[in-house]
Protein backbone atom coordinates (compact mmCIF):
# COMPACT_ATOMS: atom_id res chain seq x y z
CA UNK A 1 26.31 -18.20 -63.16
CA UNK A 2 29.82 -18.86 -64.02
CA UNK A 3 33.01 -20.60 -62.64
CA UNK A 4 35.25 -18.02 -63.48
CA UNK A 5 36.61 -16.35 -60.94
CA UNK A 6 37.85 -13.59 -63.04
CA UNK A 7 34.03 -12.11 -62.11
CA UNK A 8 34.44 -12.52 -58.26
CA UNK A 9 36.63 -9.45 -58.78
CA UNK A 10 34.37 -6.89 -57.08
CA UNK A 11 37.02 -3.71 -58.10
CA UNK A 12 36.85 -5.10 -61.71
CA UNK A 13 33.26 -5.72 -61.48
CA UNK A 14 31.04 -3.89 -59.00
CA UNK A 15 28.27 -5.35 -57.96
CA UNK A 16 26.08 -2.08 -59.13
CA UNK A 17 27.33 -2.48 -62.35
CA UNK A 18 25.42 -5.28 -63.54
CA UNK A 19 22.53 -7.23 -63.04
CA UNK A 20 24.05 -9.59 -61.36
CA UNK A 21 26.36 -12.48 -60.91
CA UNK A 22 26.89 -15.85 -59.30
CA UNK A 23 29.82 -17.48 -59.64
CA UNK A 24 31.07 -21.00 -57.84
CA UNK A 25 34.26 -21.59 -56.43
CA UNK A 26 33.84 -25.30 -56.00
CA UNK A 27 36.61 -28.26 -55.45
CA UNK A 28 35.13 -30.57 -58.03
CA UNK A 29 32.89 -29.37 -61.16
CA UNK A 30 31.41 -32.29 -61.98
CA UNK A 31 27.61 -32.64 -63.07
CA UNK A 32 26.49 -34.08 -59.77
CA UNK A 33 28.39 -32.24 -57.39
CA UNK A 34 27.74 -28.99 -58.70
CA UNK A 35 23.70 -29.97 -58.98
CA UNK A 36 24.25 -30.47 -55.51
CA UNK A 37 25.73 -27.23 -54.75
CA UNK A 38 23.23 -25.14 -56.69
CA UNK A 39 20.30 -26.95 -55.32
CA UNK A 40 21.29 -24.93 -52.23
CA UNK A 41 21.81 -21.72 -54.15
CA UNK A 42 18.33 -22.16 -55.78
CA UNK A 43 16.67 -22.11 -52.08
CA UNK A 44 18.38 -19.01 -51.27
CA UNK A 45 16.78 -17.62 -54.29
CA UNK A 46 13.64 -18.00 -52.75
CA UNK A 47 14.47 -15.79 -50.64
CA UNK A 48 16.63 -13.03 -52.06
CA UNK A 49 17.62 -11.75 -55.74
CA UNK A 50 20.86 -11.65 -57.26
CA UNK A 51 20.01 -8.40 -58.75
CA UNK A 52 23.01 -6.09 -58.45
CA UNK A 53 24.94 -8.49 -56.11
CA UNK A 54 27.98 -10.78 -56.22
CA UNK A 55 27.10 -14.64 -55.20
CA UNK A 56 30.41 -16.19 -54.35
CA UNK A 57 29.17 -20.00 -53.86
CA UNK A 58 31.55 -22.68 -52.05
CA UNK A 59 30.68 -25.90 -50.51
CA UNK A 60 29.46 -24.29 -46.94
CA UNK A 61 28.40 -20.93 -48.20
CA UNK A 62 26.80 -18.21 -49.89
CA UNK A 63 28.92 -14.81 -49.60
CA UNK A 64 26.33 -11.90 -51.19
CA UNK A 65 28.62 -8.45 -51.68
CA UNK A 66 26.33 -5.41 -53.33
CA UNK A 67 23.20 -3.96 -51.84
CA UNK A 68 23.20 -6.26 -48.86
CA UNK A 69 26.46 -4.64 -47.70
């Protein structure tokens, strides 16, 4: 999990390429809001993996690029 969008760079980094990544693109980073945020990304994770993917987190969604492509 990261905020750096550096890693959202799917030419740079493939989503094959590693185990996996999840990084938030979020208007505030504060404690709280990004508890908030995550909270959300944790239920997904009940139902998927990141395993080989790309999680590119905002406010009002989860965009998944790798094997779900």
């Amino acid at each position: 999990m990261t905020f750096d969008l550096d890693f959202a760079d799917i030419r740079t980094y493939p989503p094959a390429s590693h185990p996996g990544a999840i990084v938030l693109r979020l208007a505030r980073q504060d404690k709280t809001h990004t508890i908030a945020v995550f909270n959300r990304v944790i239920r997904a994770l009940e139902d998927d993996a990141v395993g080989n993917c790309l999680w590119t987190v905002d406010e009002t969604a989860i965009r998944v690029h790798g094997k779900h492509e």
